[in-house]
Protein backbone atom coordinates (compact mmCIF):
# COMPACT_ATOMS: atom_id res chain seq x y z
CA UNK A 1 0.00 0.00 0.00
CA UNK A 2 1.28 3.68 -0.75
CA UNK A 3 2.34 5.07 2.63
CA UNK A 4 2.00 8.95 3.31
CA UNK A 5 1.79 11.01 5.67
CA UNK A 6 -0.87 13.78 5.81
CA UNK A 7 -0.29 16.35 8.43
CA UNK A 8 -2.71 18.87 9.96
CA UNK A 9 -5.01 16.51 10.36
CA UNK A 10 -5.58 13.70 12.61
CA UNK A 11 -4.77 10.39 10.89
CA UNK A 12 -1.97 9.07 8.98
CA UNK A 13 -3.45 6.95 5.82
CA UNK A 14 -0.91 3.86 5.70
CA UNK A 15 -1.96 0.84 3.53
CA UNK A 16 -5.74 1.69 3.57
CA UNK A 17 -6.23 2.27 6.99
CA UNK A 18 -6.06 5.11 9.63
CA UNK A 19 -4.15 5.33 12.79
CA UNK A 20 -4.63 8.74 14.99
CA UNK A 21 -2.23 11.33 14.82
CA UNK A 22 -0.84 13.19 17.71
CA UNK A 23 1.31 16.57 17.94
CA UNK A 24 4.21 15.18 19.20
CA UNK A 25 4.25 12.03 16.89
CA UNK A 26 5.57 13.66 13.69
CA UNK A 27 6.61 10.89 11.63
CA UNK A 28 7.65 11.91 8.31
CA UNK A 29 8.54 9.64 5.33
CA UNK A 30 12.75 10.29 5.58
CA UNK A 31 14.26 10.66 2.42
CA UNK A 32 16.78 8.11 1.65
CA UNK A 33 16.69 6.22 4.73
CA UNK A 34 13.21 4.42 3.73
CA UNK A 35 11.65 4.49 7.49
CA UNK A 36 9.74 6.67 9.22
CA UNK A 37 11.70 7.16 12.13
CA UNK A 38 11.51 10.45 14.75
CA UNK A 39 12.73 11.41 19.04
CA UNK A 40 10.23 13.07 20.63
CA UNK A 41 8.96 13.60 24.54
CA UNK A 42 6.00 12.52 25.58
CA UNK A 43 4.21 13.34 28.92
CA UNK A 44 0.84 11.74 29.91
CA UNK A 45 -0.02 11.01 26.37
CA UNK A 46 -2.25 8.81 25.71
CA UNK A 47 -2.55 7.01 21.94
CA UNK A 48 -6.00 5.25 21.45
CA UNK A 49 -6.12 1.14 19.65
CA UNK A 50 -4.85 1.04 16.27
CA UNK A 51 -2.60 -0.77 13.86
CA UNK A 52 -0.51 -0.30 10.50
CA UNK A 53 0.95 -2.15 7.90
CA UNK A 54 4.18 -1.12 8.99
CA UNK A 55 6.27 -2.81 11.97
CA UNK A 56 7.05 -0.19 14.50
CA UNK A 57 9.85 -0.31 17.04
CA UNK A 58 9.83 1.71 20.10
CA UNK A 59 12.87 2.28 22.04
CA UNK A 60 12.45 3.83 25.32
CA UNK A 61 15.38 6.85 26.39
CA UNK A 62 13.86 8.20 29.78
CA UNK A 63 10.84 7.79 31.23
CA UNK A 64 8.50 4.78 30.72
CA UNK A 65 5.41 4.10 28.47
CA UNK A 66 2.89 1.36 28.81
CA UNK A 67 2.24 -0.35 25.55
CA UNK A 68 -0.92 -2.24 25.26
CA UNK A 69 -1.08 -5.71 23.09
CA UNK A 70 -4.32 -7.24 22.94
CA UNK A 71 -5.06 -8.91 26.42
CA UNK A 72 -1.09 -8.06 26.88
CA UNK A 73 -0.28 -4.94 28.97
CA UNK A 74 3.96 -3.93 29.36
CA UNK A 75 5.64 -1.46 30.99
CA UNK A 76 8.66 -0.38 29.04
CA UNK A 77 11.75 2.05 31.09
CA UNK A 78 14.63 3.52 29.77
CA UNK A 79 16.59 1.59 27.78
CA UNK A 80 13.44 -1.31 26.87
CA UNK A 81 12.68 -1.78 23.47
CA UNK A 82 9.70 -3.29 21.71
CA UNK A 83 8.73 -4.71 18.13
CA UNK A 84 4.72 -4.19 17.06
CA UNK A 85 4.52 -6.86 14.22
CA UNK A 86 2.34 -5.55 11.30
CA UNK A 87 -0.89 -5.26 11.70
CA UNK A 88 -1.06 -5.86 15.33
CA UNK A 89 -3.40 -3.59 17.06
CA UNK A 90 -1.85 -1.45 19.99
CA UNK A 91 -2.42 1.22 22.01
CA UNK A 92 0.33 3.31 24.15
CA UNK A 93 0.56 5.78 26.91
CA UNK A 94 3.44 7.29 28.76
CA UNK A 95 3.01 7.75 32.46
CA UNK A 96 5.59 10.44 33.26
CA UNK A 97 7.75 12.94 31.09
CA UNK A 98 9.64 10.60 28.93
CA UNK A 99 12.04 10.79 25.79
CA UNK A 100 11.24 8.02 23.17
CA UNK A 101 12.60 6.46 19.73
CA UNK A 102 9.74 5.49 17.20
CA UNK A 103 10.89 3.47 14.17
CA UNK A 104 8.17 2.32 11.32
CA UNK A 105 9.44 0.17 8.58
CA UNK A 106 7.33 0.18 5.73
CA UNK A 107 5.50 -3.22 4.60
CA UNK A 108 6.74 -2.93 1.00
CA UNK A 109 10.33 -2.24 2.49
CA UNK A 110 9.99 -5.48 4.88
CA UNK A 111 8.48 -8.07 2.49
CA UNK A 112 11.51 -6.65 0.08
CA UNK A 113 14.24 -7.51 2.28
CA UNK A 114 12.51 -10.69 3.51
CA UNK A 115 10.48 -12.63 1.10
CA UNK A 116 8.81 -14.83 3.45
CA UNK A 117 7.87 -11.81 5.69
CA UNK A 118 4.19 -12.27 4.87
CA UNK A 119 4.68 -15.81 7.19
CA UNK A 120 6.97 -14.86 10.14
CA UNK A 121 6.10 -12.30 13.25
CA UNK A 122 8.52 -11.81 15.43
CA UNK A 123 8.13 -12.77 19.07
CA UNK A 124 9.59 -12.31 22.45
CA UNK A 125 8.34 -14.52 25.19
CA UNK A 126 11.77 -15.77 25.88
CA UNK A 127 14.53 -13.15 25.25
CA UNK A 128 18.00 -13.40 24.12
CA UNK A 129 20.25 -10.88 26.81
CA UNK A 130 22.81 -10.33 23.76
CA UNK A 131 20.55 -10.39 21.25
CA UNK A 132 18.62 -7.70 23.16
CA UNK A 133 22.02 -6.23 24.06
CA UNK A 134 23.18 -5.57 19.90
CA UNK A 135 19.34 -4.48 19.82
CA UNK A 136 19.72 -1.56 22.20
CA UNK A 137 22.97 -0.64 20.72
CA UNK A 138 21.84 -0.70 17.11
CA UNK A 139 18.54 1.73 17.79
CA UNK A 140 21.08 4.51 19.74
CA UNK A 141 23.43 4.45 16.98
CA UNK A 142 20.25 5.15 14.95
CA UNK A 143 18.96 7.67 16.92
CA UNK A 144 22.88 9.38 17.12
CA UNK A 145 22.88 9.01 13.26
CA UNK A 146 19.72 10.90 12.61
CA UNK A 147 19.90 13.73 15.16
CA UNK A 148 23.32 14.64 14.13
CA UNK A 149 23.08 13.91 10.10
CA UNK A 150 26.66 13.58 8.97
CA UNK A 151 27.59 13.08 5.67
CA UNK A 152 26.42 10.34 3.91
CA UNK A 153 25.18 8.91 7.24
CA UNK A 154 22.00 7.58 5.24
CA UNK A 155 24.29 4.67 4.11
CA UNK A 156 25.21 3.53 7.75
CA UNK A 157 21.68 4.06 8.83
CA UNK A 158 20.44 1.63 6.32
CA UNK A 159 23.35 -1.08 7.27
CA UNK A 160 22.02 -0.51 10.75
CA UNK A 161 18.58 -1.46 9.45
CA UNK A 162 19.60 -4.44 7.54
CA UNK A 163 21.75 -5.66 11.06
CA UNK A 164 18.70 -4.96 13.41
CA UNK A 165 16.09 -7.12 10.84
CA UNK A 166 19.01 -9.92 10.86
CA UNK A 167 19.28 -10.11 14.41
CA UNK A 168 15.28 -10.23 14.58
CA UNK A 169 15.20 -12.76 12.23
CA UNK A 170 17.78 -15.01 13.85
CA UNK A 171 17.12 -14.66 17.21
CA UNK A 172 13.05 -13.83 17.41
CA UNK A 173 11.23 -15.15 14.12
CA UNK A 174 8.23 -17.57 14.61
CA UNK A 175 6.83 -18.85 11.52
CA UNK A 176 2.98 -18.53 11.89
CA UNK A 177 -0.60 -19.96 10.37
CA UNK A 178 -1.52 -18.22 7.48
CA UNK A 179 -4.53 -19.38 7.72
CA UNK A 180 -5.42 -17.49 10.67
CA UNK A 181 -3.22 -14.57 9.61
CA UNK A 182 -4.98 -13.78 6.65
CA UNK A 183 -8.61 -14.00 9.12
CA UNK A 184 -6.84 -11.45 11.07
CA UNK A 185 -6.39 -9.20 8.67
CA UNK A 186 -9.73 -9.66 7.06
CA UNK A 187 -11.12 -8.57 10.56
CA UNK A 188 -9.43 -5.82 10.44
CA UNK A 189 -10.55 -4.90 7.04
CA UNK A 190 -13.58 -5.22 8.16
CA UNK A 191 -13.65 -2.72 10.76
CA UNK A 192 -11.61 0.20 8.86
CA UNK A 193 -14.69 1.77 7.70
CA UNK A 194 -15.51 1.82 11.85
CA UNK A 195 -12.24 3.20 12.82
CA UNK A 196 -12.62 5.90 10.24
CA UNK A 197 -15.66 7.07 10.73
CA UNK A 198 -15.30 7.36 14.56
CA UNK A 199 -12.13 9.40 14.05
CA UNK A 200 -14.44 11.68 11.70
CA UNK A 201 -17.08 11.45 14.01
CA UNK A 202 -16.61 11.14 17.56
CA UNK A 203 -18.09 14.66 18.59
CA UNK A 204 -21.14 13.08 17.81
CA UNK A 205 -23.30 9.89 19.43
CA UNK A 206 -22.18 7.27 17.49
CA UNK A 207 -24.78 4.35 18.04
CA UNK A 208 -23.96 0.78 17.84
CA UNK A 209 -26.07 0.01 14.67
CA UNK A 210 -24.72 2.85 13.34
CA UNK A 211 -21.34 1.45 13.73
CA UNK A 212 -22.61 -2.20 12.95
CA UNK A 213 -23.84 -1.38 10.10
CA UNK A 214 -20.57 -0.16 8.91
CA UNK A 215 -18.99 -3.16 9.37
CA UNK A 216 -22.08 -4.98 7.97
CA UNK A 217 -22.37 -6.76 11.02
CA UNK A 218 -25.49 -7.32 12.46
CA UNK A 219 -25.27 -5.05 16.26
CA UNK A 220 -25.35 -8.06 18.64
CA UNK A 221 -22.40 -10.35 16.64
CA UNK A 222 -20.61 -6.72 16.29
CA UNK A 223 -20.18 -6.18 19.53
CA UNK A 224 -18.26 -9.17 20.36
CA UNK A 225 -16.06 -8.92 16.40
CA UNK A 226 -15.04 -5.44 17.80
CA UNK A 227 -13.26 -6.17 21.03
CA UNK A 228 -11.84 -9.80 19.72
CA UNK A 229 -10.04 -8.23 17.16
CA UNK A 230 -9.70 -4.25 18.84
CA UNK A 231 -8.73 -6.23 22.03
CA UNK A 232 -11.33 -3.38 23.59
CA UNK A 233 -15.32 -2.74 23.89
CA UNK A 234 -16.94 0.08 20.83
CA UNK A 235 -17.55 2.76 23.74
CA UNK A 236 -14.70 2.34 25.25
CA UNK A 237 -12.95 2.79 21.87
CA UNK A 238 -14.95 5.76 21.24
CA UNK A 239 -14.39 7.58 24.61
CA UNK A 240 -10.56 6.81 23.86
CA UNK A 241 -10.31 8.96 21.00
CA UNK A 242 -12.69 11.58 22.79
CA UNK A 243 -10.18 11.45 25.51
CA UNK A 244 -7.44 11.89 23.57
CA UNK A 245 -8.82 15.39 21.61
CA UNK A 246 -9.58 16.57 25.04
CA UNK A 247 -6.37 16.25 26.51
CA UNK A 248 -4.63 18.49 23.55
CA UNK A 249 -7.40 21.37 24.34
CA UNK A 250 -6.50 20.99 28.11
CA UNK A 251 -3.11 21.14 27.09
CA UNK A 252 -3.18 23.47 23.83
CA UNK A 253 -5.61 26.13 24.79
CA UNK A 254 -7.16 28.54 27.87
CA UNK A 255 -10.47 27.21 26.99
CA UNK A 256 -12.45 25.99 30.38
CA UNK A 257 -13.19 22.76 30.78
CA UNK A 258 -16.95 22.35 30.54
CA UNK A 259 -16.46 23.78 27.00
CA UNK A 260 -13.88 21.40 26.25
CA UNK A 261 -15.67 18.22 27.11
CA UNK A 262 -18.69 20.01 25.00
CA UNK A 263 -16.64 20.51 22.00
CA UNK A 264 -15.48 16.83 21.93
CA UNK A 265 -18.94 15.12 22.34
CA UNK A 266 -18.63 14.18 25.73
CA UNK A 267 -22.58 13.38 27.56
CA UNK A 268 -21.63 11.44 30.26
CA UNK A 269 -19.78 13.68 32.53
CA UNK A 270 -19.32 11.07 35.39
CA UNK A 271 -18.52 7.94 33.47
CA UNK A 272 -15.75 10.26 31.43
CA UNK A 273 -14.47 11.72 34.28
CA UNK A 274 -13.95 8.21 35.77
CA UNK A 275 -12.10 7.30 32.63
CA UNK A 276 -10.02 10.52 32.57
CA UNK A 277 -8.88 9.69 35.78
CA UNK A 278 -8.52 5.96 35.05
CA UNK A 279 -6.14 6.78 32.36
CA UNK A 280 -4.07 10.18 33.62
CA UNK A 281 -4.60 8.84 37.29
CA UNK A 282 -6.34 12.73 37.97
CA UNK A 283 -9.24 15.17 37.13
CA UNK A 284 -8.62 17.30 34.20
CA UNK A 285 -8.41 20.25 36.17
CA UNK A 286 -5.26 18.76 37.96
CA UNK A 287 -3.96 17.34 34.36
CA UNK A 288 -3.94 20.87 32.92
CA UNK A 289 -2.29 22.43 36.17
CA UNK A 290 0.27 20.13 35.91
């Protein structure tokens, strides 16, 4: 799929479906290096259930984020790195000011340098200490590459690509059923037209026909497709990506709070609230002071 970026908006189009798009995750299509790859900081950001064609690494500098997998919730710190197999749906939030390497290789780029790509994932239940170790090492030198840009450093960047997907695929590739692959990403398929249409839509009540009928699902059988394959239920989904709007108003503008929660659909005062505070562990009010 043709992989762009389209900025001042809130989704990045990637292989036919969208994925939200936050302020500080700016993640450009880098010319001659063939990732997407950016540093930023992150504080109490919060990034709602979604997937992409690409495989995304995230290496963590300071801080911590929580990254969650399906029924799988970890807690990476400084210096933790993790690999988000295509097409795997995720969500991620960082619990206190924290500095943080995001790599996306392209699909096209993978299944290029790895013809059997389409039947491998790579997985991490039992890890490799030096593996892990020349891991580490090879996403710094990345990071040192691109911030400082010397000449022709494009070249080693690649080479550093090529070592890290070697490593992966020596130490960490599982073959896998493509039987049940290919189900998973029909599912998905399935469900784009949802995704989209909430992020297009979520100031308004989005009812769970409404959404069925998207997916042309019939509303009881929907409700269970959703949170199999979005690993989470269709409201909670929905107030996710309310939350997330909100918190760049509290953050991004003087406006009060009443009018914020008003401007991004929010009805339910108490049961959002609860979530807020759920996810951020306070009340807005507290969020924006600090």
């Amino acid at each position: 799929g043709s992989e762009m970026c389209i900025r001042d908006s809130n989704i990045i189009s990637e292989g036919g479906f969208a994925m939200p798009q936050f302020p500080h995750e700016e993640v450009a299509f880098e010319s001659g290096i063939n990732v997407r790859f950016t540093i930023y900081n992150s504080n109490n950001d919060y990034i709602p259930e979604h997937w992409h064609r690409s495989m995304e690494v995230i290496y963590i500098y300071e801080g911590s984020m929580e990254l969650i997998e399906g029924q799988r919730v970890l807690l990476l710190h400084a210096g933790d790195y993790h690999v988000i197999n295509s097409a795997a749906v995720h969500a991620t939030r960082t619990t206190t000011p924290s500095r943080v390497l995001l790599l996306q290789i392209p699909y096209a780029f993978l299944i290029g340098a790895i013809p059997e790509y389409e039947s491998i994932r790579f997985l991490f239940s039992h890890r490799d200490s030096s593996a892990d170790a020349q891991i580490q090492e090879i996403l710094t030198s990345m990071g040192d590459l691109y911030t400082k840009k010397p000449q022709s450093y494009t070249l080693r960047f690649s080479g550093l690509l090529y070592d890290f997907l070697y490593i992966l695929m020596t130490h960490y590739k599982v073959t896998v059923d493509n039987t049940s692959r290919i189900q998973s990403q029909k599912n998905l398929h399935r469900l784009e037209p949802v995704i989209q249409y909430i992020q297009s839509h979520y100031t308004e009540a989005i009812s769970l026909e409404n959404a069925a009928s998207l997916a042309h699902l019939n509303p009881e059988y929907f409700c269970r497709f959703f949170r199999r394959n979005m690993g989470t239920t269709l409201t909670s989904y929905i107030n996710s990506v309310r939350l997330t709007h909100v918190c760049k108003d509290l953050k991004d503008t003087d406006l009060n709070i009443s009018e914020i929660l008003d401007r991004h659909g929010v009805t339910n005062y108490k049961l959002f609230l609860r979530t807020f505070k759920q996810v951020y562990g306070c009340a807005p009010r507290n969020f924006r002071k600090q």
